[in-house]
C-alpha atoms as a PDB file:
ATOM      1  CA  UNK A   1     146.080  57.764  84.025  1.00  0.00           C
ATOM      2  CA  UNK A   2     144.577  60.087  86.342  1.00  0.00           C
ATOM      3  CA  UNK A   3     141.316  60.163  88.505  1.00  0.00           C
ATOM      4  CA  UNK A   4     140.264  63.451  87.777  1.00  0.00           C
ATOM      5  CA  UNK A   5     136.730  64.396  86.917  1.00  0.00           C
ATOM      6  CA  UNK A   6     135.540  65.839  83.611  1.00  0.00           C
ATOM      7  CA  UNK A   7     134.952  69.638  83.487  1.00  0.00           C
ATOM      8  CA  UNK A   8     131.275  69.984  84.049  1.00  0.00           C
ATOM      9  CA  UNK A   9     130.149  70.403  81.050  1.00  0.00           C
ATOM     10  CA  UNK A  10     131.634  67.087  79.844  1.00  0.00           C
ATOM     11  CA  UNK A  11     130.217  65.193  82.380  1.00  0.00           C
ATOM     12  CA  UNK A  12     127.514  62.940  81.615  1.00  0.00           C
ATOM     13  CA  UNK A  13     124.233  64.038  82.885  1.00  0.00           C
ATOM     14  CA  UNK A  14     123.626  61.323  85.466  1.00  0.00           C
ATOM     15  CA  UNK A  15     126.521  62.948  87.289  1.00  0.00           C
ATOM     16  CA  UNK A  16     125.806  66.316  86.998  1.00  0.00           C
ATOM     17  CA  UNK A  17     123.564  68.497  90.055  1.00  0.00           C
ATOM     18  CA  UNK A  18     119.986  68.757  89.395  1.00  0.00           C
ATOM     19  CA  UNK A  19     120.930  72.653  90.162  1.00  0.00           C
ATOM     20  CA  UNK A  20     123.206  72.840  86.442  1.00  0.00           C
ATOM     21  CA  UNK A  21     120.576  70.874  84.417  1.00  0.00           C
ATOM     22  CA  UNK A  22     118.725  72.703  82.132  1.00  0.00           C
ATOM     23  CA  UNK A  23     114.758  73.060  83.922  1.00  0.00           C
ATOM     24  CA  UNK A  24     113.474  70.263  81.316  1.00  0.00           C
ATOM     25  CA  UNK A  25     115.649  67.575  83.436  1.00  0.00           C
ATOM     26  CA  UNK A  26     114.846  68.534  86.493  1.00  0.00           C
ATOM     27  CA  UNK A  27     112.414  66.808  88.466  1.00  0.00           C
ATOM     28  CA  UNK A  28     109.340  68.209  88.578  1.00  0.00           C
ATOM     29  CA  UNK A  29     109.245  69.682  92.060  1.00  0.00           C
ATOM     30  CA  UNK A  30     111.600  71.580  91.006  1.00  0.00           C
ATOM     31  CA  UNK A  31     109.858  72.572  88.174  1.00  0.00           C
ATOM     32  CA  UNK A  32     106.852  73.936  90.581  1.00  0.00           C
ATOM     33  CA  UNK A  33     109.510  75.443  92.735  1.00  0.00           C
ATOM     34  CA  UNK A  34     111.105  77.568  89.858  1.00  0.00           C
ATOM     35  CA  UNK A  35     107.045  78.379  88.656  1.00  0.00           C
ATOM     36  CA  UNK A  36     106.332  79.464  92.250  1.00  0.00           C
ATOM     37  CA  UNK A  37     109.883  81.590  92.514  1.00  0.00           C
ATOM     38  CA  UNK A  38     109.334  82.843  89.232  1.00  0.00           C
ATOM     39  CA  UNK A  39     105.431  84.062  90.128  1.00  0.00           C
ATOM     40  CA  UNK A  40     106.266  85.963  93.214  1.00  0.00           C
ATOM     41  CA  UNK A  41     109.009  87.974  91.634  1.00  0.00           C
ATOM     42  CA  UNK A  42     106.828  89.155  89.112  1.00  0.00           C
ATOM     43  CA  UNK A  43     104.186  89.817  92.083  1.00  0.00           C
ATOM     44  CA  UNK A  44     106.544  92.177  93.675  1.00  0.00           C
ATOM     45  CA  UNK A  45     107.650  93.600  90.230  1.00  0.00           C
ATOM     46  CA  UNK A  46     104.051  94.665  89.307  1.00  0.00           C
ATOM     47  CA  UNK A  47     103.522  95.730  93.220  1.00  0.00           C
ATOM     48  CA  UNK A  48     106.945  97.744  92.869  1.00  0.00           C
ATOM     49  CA  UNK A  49     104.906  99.535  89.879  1.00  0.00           C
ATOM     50  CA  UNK A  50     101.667  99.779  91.829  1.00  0.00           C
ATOM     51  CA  UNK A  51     103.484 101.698  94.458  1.00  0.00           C
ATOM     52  CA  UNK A  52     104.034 104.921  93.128  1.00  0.00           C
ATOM     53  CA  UNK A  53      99.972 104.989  91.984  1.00  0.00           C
ATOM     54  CA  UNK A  54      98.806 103.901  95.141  1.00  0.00           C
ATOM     55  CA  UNK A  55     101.194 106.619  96.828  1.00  0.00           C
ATOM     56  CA  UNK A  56     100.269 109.864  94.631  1.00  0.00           C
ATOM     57  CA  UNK A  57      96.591 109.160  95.177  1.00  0.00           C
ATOM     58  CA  UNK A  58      96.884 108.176  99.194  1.00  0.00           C
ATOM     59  CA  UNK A  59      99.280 111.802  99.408  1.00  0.00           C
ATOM     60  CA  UNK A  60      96.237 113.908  96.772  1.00  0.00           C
ATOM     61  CA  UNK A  61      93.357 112.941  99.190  1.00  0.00           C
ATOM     62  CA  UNK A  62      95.378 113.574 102.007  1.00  0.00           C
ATOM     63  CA  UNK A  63      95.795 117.054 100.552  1.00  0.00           C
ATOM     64  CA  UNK A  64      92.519 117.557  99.563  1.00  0.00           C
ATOM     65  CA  UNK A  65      91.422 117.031 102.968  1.00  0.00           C
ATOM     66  CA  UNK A  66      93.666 118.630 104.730  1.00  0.00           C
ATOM     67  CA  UNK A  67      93.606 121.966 102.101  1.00  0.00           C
ATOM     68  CA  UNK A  68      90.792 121.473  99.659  1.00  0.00           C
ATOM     69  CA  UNK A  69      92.995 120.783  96.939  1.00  0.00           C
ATOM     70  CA  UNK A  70      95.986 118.959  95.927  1.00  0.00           C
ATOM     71  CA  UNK A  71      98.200 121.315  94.403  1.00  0.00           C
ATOM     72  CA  UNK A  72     101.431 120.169  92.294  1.00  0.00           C
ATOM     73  CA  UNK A  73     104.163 121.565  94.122  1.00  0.00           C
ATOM     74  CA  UNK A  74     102.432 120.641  97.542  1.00  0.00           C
ATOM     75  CA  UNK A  75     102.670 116.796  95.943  1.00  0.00           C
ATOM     76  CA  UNK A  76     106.344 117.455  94.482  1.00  0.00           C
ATOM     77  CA  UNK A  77     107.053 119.130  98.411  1.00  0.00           C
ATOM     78  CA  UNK A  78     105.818 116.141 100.336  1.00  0.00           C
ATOM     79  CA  UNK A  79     107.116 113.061  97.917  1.00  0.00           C
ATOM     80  CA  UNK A  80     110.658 115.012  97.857  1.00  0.00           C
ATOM     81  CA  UNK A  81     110.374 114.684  94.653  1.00  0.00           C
ATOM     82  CA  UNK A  82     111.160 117.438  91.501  1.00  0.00           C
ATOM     83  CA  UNK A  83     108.143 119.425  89.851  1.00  0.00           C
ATOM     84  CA  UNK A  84     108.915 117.494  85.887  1.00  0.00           C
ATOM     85  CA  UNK A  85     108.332 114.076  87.860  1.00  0.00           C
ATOM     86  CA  UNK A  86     105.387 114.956  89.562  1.00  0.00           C
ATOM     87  CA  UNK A  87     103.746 116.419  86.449  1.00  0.00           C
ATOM     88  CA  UNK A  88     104.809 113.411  84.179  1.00  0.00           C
ATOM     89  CA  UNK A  89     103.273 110.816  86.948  1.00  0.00           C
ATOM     90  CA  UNK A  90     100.187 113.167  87.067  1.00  0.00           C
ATOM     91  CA  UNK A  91      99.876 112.884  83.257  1.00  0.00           C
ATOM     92  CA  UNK A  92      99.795 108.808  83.444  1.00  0.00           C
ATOM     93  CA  UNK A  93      97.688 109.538  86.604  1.00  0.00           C
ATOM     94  CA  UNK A  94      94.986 111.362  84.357  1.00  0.00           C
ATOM     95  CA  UNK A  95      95.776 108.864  81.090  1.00  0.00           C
ATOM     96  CA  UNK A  96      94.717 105.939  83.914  1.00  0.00           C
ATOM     97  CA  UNK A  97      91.442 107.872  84.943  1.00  0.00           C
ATOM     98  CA  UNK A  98      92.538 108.153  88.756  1.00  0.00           C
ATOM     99  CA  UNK A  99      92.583 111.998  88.576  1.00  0.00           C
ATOM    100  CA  UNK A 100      91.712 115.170  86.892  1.00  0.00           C
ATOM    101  CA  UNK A 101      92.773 118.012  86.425  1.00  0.00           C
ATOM    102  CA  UNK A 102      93.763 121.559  84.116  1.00  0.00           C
ATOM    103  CA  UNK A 103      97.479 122.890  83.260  1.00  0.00           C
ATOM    104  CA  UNK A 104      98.570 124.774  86.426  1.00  0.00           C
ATOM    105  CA  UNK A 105      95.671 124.088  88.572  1.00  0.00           C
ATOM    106  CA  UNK A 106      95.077 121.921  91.223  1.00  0.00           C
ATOM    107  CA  UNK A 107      94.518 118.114  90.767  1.00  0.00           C
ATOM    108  CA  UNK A 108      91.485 116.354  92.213  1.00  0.00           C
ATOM    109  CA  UNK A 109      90.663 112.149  92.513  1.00  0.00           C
ATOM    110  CA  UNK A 110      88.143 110.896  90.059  1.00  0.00           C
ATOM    111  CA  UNK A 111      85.785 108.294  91.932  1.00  0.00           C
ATOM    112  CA  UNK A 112      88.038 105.563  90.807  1.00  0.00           C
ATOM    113  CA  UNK A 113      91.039 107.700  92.484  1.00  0.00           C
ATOM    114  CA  UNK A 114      88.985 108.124  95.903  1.00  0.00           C
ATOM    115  CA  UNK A 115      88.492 104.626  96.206  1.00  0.00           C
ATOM    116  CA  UNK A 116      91.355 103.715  94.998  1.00  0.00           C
ATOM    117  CA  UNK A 117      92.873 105.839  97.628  1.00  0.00           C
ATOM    118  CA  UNK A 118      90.330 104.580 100.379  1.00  0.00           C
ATOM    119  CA  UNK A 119      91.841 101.126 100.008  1.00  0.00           C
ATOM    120  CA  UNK A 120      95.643 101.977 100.371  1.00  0.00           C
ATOM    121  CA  UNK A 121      94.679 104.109 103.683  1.00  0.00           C
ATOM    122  CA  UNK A 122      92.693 101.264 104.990  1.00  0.00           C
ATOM    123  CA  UNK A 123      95.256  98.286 104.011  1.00  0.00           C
ATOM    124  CA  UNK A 124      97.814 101.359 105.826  1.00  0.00           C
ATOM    125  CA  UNK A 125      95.821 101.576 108.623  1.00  0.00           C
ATOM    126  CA  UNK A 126      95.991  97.683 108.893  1.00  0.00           C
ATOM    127  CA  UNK A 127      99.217  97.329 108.643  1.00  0.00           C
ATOM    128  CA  UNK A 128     100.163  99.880 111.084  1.00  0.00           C
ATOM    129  CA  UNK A 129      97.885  98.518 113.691  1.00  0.00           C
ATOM    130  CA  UNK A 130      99.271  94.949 113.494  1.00  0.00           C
ATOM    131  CA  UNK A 131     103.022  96.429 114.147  1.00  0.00           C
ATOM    132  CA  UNK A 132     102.271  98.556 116.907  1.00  0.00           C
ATOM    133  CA  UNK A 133      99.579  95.797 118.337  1.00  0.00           C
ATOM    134  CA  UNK A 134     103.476  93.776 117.887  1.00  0.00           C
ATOM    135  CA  UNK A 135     104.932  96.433 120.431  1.00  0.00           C
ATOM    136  CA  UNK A 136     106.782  97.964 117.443  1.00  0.00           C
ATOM    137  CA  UNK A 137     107.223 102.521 118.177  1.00  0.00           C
ATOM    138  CA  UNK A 138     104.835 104.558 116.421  1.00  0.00           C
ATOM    139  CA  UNK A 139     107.607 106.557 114.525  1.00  0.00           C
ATOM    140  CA  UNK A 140     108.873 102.964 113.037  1.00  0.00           C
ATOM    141  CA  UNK A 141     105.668 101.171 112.664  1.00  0.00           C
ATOM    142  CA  UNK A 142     104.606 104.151 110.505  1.00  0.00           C
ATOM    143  CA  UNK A 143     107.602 103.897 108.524  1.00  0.00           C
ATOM    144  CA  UNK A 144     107.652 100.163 107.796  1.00  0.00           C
ATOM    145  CA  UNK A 145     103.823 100.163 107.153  1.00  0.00           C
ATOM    146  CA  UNK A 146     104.582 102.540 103.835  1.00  0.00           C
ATOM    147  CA  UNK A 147     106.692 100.257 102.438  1.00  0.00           C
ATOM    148  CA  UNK A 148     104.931  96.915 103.962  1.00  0.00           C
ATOM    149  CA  UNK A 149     100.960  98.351 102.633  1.00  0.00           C
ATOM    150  CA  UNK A 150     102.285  98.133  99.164  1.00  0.00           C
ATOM    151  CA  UNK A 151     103.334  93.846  99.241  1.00  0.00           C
ATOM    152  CA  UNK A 152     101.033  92.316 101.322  1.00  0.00           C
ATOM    153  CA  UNK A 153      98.702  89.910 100.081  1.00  0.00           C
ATOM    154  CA  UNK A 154      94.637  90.135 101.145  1.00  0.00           C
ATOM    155  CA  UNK A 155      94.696  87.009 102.994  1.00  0.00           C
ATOM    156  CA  UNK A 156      98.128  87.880 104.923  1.00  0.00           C
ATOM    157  CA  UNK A 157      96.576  91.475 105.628  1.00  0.00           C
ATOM    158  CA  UNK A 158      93.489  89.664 106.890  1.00  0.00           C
ATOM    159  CA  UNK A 159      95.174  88.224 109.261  1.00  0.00           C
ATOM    160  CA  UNK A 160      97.130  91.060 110.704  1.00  0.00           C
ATOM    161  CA  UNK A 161      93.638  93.103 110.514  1.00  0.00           C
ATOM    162  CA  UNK A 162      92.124  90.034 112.897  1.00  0.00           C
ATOM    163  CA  UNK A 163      95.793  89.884 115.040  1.00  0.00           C
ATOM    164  CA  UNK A 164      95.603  94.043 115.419  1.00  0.00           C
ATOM    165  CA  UNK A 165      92.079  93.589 116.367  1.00  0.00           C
ATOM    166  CA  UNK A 166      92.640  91.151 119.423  1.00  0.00           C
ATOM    167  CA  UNK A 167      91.532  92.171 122.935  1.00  0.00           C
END
């Protein structure tokens, strides 16, 4: 007779980890942890998809104000991106009422676009200020404010507006 353990699955529950019971035995902390885990990967999933929108309008009205129009290949140009994927995320752009615009002609915000756009600049401009207001270089704290504008939560980007905003 030997002292050796049962492979896991034939050991009783009470002796197996809370970690490789199935979530209806665990206790319900971690039940709450799991919901919690579970709600802020979806978060970033739906921010992931949120990102490209947000980015297509913030580049048009940059565009638009810099040439008076926003014109395919300038968008395809600046996202380093191919001419088929800028006119397929135009079409959902149009189907989502954010833009409009005509076969081969230039594309312009709708008002829901514009403010839509206003927002990401502003939440941009945020986030930038808070790095650099950190000591972070302008070259970097642009970069990591792209990617950072598109996750952060209102409250959290309140308080790096009222951190950037310090005297």
């Amino acid at each position: 007779m030997t002292n050796e353990q049962p492979p896991d699955a034939e050991r009783p529950d009470a002796e197996r980890p809370e970690s490789e019971r199935p979530e209806s035995e665990r206790p319900e902390s971690d039940a709450r942890a799991v919901e919690a885990q579970t709600e802020a990967f979806i978060g970033v999933r739906e921010a992931r998809r949120s990102e490209v929108t947000e980015d297509y309008v913030e580049l048009i009205a940059d565009l638009i104000h810099e040439n008076g129009e926003a014109r395919p290949v300038d968008i395809a140009t600046r996202m380093g991106v191919t001419a088929p994927t800028v006119a397929k995320t135009l079409g959902r752009l149009a189907r989502d009422g954010l833009i409009t615009r005509a076969k081969y002609r230039s594309v312009f915000l709708t008002d829901e676009g514009r403010t839509l756009a206003r927002e990401c600049r502003d939440r941009h401009e945020i986030v930038l200020r808070f790095l650099l207001r950190l000591g972070l270089d302008p070259e970097t704290a642009e970069h990591d404010a792209e990617g950072i504008e598109h996750h952060v939560s209102e409250r959290t980007l309140a308080l790096f507006a009222a951190f950037a905003d310090r005297s």
